[in-house]
C-alpha atoms as a PDB file:
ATOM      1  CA  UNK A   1      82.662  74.369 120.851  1.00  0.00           C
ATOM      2  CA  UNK A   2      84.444  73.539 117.828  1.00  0.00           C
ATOM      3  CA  UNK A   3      87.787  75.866 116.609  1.00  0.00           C
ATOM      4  CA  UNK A   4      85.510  77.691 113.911  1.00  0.00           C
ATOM      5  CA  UNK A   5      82.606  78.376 116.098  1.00  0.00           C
ATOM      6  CA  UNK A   6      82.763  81.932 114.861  1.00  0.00           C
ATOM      7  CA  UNK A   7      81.088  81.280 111.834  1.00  0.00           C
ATOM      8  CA  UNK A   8      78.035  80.746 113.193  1.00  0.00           C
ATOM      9  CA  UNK A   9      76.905  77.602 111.508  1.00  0.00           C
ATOM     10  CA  UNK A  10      73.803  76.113 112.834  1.00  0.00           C
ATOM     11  CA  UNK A  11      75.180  72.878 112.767  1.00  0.00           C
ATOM     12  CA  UNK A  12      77.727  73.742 115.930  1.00  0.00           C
ATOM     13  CA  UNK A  13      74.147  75.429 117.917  1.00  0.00           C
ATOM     14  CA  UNK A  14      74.016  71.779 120.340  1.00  0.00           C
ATOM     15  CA  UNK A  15      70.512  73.542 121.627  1.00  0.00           C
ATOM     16  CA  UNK A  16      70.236  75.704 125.056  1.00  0.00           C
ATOM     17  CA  UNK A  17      66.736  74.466 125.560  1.00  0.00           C
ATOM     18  CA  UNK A  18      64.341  71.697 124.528  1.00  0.00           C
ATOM     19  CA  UNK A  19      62.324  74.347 122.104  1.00  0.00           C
ATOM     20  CA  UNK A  20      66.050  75.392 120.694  1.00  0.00           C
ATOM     21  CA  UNK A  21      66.520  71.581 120.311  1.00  0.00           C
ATOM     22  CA  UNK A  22      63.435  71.068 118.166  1.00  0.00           C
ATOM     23  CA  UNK A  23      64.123  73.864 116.329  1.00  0.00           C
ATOM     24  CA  UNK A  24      66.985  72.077 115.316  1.00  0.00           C
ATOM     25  CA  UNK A  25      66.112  68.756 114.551  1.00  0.00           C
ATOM     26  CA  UNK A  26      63.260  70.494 112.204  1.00  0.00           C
ATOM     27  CA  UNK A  27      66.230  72.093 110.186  1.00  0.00           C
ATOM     28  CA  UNK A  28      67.735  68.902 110.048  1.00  0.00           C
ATOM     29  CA  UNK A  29      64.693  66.840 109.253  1.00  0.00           C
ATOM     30  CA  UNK A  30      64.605  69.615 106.347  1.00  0.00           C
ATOM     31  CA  UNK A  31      68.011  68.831 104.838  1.00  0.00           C
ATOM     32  CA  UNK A  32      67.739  65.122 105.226  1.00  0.00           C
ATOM     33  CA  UNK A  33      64.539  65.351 102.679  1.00  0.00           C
ATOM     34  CA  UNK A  34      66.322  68.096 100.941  1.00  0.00           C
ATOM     35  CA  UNK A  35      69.535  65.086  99.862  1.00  0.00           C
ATOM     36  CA  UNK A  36      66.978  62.331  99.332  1.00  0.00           C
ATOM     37  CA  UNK A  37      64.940  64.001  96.940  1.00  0.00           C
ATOM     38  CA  UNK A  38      68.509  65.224  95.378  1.00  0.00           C
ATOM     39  CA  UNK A  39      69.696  61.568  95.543  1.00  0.00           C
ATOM     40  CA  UNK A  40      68.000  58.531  96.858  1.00  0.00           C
ATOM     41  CA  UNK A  41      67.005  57.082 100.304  1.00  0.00           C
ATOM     42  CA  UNK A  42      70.274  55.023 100.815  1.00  0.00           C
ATOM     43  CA  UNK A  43      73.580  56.824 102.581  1.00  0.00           C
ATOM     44  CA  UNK A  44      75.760  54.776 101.280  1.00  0.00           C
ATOM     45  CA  UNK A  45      75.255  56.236  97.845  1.00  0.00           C
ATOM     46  CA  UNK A  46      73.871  59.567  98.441  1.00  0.00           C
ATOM     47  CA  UNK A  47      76.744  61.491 100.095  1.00  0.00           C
ATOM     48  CA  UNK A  48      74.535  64.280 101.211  1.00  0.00           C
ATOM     49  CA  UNK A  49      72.251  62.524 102.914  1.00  0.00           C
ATOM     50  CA  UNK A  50      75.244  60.978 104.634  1.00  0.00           C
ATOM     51  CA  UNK A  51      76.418  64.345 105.774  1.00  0.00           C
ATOM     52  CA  UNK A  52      72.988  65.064 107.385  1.00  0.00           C
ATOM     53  CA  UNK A  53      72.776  61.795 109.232  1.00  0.00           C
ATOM     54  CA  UNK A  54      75.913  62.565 110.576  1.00  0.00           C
ATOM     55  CA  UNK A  55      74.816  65.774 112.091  1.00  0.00           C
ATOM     56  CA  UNK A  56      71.509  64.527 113.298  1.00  0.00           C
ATOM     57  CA  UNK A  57      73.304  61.849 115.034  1.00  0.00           C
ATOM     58  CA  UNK A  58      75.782  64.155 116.492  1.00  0.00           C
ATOM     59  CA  UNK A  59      73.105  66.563 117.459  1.00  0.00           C
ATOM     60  CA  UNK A  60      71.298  63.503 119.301  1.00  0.00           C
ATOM     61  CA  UNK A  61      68.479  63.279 116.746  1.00  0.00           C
ATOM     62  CA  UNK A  62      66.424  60.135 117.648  1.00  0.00           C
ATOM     63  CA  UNK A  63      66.925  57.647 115.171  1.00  0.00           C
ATOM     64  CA  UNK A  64      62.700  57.285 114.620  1.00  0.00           C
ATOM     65  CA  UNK A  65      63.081  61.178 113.549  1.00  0.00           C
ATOM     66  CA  UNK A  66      65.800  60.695 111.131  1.00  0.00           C
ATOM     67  CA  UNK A  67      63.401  57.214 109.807  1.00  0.00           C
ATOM     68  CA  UNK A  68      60.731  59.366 109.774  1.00  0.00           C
ATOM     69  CA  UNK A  69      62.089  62.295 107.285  1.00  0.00           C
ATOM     70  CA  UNK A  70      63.539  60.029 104.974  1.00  0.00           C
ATOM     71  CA  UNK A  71      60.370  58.282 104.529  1.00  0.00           C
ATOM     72  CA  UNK A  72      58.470  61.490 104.083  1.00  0.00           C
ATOM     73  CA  UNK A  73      61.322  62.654 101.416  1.00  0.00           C
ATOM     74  CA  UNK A  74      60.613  59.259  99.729  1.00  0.00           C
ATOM     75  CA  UNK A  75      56.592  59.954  99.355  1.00  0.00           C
ATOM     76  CA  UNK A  76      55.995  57.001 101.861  1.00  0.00           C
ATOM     77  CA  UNK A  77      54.680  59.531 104.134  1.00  0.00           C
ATOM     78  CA  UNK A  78      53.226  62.018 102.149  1.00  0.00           C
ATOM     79  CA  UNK A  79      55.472  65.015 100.838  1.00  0.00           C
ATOM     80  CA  UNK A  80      56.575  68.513 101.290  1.00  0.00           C
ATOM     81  CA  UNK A  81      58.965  70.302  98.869  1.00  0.00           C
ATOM     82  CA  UNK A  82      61.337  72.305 100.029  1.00  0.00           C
ATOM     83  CA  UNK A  83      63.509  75.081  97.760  1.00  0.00           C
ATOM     84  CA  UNK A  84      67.031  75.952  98.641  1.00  0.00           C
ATOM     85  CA  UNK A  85      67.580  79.754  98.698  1.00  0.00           C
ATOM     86  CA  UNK A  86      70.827  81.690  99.380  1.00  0.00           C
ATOM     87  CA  UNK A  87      70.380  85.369 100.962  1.00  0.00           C
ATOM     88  CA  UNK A  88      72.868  87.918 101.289  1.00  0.00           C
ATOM     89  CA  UNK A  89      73.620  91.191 103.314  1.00  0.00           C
ATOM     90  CA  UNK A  90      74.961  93.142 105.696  1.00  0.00           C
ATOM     91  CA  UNK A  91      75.112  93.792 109.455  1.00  0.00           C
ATOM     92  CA  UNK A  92      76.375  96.600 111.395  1.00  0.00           C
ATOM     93  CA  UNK A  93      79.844  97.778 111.764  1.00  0.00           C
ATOM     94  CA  UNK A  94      80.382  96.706 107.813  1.00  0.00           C
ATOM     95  CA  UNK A  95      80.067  93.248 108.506  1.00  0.00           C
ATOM     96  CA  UNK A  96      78.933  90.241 105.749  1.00  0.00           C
ATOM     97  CA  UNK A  97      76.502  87.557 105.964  1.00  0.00           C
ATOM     98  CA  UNK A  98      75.140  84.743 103.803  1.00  0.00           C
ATOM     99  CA  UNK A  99      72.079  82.952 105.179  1.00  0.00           C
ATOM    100  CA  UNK A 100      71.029  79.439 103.478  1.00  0.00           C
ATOM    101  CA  UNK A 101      67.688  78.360 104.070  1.00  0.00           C
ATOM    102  CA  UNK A 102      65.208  75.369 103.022  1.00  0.00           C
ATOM    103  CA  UNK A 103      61.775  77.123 102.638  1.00  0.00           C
ATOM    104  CA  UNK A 104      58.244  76.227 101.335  1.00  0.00           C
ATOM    105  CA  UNK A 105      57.630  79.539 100.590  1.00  0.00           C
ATOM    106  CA  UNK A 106      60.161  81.642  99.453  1.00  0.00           C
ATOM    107  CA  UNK A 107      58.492  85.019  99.855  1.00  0.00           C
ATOM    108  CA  UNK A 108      57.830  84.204 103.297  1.00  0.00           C
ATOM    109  CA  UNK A 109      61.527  83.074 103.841  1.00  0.00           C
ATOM    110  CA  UNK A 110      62.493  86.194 102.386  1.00  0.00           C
ATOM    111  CA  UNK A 111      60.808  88.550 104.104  1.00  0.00           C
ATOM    112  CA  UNK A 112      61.386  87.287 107.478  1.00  0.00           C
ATOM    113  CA  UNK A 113      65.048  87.148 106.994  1.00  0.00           C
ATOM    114  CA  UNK A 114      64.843  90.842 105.655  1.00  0.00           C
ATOM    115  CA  UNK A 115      62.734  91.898 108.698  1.00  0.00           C
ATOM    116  CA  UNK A 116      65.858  91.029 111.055  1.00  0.00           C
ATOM    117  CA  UNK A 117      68.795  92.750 109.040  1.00  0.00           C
ATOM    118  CA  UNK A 118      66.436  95.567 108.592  1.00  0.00           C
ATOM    119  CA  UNK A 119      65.464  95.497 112.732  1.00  0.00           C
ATOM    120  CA  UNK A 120      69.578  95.037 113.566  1.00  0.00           C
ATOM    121  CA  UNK A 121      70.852  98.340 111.656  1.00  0.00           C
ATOM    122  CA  UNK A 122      71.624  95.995 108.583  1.00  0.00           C
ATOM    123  CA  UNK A 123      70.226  95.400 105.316  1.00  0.00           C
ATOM    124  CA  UNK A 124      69.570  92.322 103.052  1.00  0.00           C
ATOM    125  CA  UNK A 125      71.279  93.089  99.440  1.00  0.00           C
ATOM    126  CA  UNK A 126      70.996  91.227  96.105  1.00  0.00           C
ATOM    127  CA  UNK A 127      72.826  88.145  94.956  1.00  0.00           C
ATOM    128  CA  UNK A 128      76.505  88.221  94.641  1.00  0.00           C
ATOM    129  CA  UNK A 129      77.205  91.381  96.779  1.00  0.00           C
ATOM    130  CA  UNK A 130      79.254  89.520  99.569  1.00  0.00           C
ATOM    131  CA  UNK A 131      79.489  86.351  98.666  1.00  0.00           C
ATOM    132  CA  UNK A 132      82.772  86.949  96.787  1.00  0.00           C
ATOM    133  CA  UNK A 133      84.072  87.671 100.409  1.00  0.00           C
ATOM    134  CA  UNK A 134      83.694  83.496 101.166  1.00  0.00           C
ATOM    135  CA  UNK A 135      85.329  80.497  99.990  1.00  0.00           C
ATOM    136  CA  UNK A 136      83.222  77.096 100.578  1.00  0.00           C
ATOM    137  CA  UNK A 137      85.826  74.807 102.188  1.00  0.00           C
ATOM    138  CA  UNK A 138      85.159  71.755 103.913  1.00  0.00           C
ATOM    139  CA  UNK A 139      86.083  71.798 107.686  1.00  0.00           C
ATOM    140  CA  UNK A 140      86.504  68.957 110.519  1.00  0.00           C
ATOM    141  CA  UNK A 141      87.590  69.536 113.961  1.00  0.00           C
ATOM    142  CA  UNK A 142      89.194  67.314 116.026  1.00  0.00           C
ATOM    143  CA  UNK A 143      90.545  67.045 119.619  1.00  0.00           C
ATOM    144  CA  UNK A 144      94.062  67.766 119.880  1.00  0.00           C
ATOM    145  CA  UNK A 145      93.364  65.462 123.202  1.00  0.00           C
ATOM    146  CA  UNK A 146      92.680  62.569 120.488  1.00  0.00           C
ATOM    147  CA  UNK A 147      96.011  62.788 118.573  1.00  0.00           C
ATOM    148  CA  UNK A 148      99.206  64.535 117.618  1.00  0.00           C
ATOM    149  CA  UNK A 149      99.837  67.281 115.319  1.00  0.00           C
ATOM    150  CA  UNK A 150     102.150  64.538 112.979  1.00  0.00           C
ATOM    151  CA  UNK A 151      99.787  61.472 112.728  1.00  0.00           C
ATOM    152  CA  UNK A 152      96.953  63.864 111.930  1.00  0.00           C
ATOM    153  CA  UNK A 153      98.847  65.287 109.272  1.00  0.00           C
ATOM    154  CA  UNK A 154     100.029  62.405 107.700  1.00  0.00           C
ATOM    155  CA  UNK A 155      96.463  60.625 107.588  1.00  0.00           C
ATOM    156  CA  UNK A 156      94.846  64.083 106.565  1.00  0.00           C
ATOM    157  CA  UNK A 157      96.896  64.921 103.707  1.00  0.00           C
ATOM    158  CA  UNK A 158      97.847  61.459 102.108  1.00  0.00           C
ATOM    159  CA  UNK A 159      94.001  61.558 101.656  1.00  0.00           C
ATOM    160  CA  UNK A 160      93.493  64.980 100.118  1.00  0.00           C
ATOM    161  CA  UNK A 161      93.279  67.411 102.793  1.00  0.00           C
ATOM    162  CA  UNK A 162      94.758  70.853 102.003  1.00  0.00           C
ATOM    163  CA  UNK A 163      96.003  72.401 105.252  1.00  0.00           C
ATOM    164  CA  UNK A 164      95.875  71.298 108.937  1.00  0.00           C
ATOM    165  CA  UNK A 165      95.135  74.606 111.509  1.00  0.00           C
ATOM    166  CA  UNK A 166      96.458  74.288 114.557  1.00  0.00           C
ATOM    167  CA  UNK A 167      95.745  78.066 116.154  1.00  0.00           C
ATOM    168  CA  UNK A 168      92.920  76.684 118.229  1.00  0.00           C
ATOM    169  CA  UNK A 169      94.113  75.782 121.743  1.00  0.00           C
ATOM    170  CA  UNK A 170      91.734  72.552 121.817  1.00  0.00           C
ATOM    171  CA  UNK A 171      91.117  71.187 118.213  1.00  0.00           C
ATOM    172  CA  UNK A 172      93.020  71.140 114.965  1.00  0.00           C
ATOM    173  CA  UNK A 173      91.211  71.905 111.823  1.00  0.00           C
ATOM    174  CA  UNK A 174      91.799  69.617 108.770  1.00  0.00           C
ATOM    175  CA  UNK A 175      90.731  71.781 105.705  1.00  0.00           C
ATOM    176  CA  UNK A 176      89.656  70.405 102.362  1.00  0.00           C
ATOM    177  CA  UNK A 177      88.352  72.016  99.060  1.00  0.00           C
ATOM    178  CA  UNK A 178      84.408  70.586  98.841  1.00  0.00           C
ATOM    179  CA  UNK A 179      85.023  68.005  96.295  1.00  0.00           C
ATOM    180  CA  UNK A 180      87.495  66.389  98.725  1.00  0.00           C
ATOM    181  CA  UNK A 181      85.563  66.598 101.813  1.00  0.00           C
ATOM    182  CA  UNK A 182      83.981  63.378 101.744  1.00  0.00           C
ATOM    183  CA  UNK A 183      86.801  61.666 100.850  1.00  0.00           C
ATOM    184  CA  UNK A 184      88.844  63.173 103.653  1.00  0.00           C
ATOM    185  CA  UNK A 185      86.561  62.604 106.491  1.00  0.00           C
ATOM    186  CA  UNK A 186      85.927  58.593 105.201  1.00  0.00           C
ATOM    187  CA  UNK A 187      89.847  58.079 105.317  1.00  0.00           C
ATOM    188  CA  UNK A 188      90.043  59.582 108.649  1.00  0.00           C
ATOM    189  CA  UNK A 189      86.938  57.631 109.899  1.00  0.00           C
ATOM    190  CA  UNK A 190      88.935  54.455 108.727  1.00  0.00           C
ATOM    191  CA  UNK A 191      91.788  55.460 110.465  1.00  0.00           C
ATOM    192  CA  UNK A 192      89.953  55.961 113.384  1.00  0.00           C
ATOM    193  CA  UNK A 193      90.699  59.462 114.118  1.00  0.00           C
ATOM    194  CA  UNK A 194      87.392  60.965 116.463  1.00  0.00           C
ATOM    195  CA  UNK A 195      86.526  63.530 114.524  1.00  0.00           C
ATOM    196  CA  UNK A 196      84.794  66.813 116.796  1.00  0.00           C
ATOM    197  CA  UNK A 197      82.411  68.122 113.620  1.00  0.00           C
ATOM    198  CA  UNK A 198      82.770  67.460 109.697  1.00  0.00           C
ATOM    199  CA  UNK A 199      81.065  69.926 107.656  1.00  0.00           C
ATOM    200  CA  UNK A 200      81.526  72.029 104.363  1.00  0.00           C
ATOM    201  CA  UNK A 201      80.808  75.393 105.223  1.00  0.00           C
ATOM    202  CA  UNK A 202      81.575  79.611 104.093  1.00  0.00           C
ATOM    203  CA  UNK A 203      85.071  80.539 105.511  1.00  0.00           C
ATOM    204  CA  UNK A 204      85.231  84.343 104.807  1.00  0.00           C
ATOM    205  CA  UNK A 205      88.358  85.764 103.457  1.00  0.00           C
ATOM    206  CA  UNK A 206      88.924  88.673 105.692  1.00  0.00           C
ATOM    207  CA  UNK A 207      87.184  89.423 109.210  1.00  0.00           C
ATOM    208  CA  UNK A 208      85.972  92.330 110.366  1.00  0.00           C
ATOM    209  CA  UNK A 209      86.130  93.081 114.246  1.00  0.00           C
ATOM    210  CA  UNK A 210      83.235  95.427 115.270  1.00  0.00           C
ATOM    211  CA  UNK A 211      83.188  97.534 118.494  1.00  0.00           C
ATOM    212  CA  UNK A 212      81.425  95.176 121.613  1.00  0.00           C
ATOM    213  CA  UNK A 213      77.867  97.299 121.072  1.00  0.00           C
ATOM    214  CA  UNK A 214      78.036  96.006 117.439  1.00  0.00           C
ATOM    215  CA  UNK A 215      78.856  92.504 118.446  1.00  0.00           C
ATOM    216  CA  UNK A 216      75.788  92.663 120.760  1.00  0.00           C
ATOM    217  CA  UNK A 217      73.328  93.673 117.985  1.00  0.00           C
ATOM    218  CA  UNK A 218      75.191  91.403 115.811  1.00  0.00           C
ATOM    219  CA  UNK A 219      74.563  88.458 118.056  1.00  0.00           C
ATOM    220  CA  UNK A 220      70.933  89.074 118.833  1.00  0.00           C
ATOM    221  CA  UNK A 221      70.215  89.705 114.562  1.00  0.00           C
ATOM    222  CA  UNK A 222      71.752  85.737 114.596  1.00  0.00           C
ATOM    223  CA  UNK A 223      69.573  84.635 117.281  1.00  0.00           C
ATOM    224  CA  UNK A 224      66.508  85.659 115.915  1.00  0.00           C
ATOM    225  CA  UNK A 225      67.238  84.316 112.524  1.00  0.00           C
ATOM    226  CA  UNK A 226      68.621  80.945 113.786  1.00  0.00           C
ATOM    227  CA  UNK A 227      65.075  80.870 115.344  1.00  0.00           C
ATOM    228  CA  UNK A 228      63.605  80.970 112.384  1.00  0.00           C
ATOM    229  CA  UNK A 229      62.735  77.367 110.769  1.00  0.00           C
ATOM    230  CA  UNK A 230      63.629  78.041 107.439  1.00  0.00           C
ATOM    231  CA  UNK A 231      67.245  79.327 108.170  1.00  0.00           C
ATOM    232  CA  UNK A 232      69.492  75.778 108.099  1.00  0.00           C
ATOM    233  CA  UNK A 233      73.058  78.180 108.190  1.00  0.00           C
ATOM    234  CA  UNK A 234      74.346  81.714 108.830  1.00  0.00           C
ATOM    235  CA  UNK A 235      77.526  82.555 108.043  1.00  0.00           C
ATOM    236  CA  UNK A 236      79.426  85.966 108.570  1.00  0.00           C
ATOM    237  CA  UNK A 237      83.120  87.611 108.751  1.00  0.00           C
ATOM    238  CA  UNK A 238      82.445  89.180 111.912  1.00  0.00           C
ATOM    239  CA  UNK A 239      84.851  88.524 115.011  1.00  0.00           C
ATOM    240  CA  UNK A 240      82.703  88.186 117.882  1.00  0.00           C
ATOM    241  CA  UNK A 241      85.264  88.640 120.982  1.00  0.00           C
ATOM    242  CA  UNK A 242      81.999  88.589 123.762  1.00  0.00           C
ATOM    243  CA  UNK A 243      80.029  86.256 124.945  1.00  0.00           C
ATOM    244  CA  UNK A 244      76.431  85.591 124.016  1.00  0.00           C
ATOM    245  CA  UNK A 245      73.801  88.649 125.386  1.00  0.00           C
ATOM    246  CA  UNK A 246      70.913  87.959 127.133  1.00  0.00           C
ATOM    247  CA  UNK A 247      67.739  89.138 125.511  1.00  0.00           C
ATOM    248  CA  UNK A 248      66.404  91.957 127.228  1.00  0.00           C
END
């Protein structure tokens, strides 16, 4: 698990099972189409459809799916359009979430998502009422196995990173503002630094830590809406200090 696997991001969920691993590869297929309709077929120029490569591939997303969604994103295929919407709310014990999806139907999208805050003791609110409690950063993780604290620094920063994080016992995190995250991780790539996970994600600006019972509700409310196809990321300010519940 990466050092900022407290967020939540889909994108760190490797898959439990084979169903959890299609589930995931169908978000993915999602925001591959998503970037080529945005901007083009070809990675090389199309920096978002980059990024989602990236995570197919480290995901273990056969390269025939990844073929596949660009070509339906590029009409050869036929074509489904997909709208980005933003939700946010709040869970129990005063905790924060912002759930991105990529939906065909938005109403649908919405009222599922609403459905689980409402069944967790939470409550979906309007746009803008937590998301002033995040800052979008761009985050890669790697092994503190791989390299020192000193070469990672240098090749980090003379590139554009903003701050290295070195709490985690097993990874350092490089962090960059968005504009510079693509940047960053191509000058690491070429220095050949292994990089754990690259993303640009929601860091929150203060945490909350809610009592274990909370944490257990909040954990199964995540669950059930990283189930859901539509949801691509979930992020929260909740410090989750126990393992994941089984469902009962």
């Amino acid at each position: 698990m990466s050092g900022h696997s407290k967020w939540h991001n889909i994108q760190q969920k490797k898959g439990k099972s084979d169903a959890a691993r299609a589930s995931i590869f169908t978000k993915i297929g999602r925001e591959i189409a998503v970037a080529v309709k945005q901007g083009g077929a070809d990675p090389d120029s199309n920096s978002k459809l980059r990024d989602a490569i990236a995570k197919a591939k480290s995901n273990n997303m056969p390269n025939d799916n990844i073929a596949r969604s660009i070509k339906k994103a590029s009409g050869e295929l036929g074509s489904i359009n997909y709208e980005e919407m933003t939700y946010e709310g709040y869970g129990v014990g005063g905790t924060a979430f912002i759930v991105e999806a990529l939906t065909d139907n938005k109403n649908r999208t919405a009222g599922d998502v609403r459905h689980l805050f409402d069944k967790y003791g939470g409550s979906m609110g309007a746009t803008g009422c937590v998301s002033f409690m995040f800052k979008r950063k761009g985050v890669i993780t790697v092994s503190k196995a791989d390299i020192g604290e000193d070469d990672l620094m240098m090749a980090a920063l003379d590139a554009g990173a903003e701050d290295i994080l070195s709490d985690d016992d097993e990874v350092f995190e490089v962090l960059t503002s968005p504009a510079d995250f693509d940047g960053v991780r191509s000058a690491l790539d070429a220095a050949g630094v292994k990089m754990l996970s690259a993303e640009v994600t929601m860091i929150p600006e203060n945490e909350v830590t809610p009592d274990e019972a909370q944490q257990t509700t909040l954990l199964k409310m995540i669950e059930k809406m990283e189930e859901l196809d539509d949801v691509q990321n979930i992020y929260h300010n909740a410090v989750i200090t126990i393992g994941d519940e089984e469902e009962d």
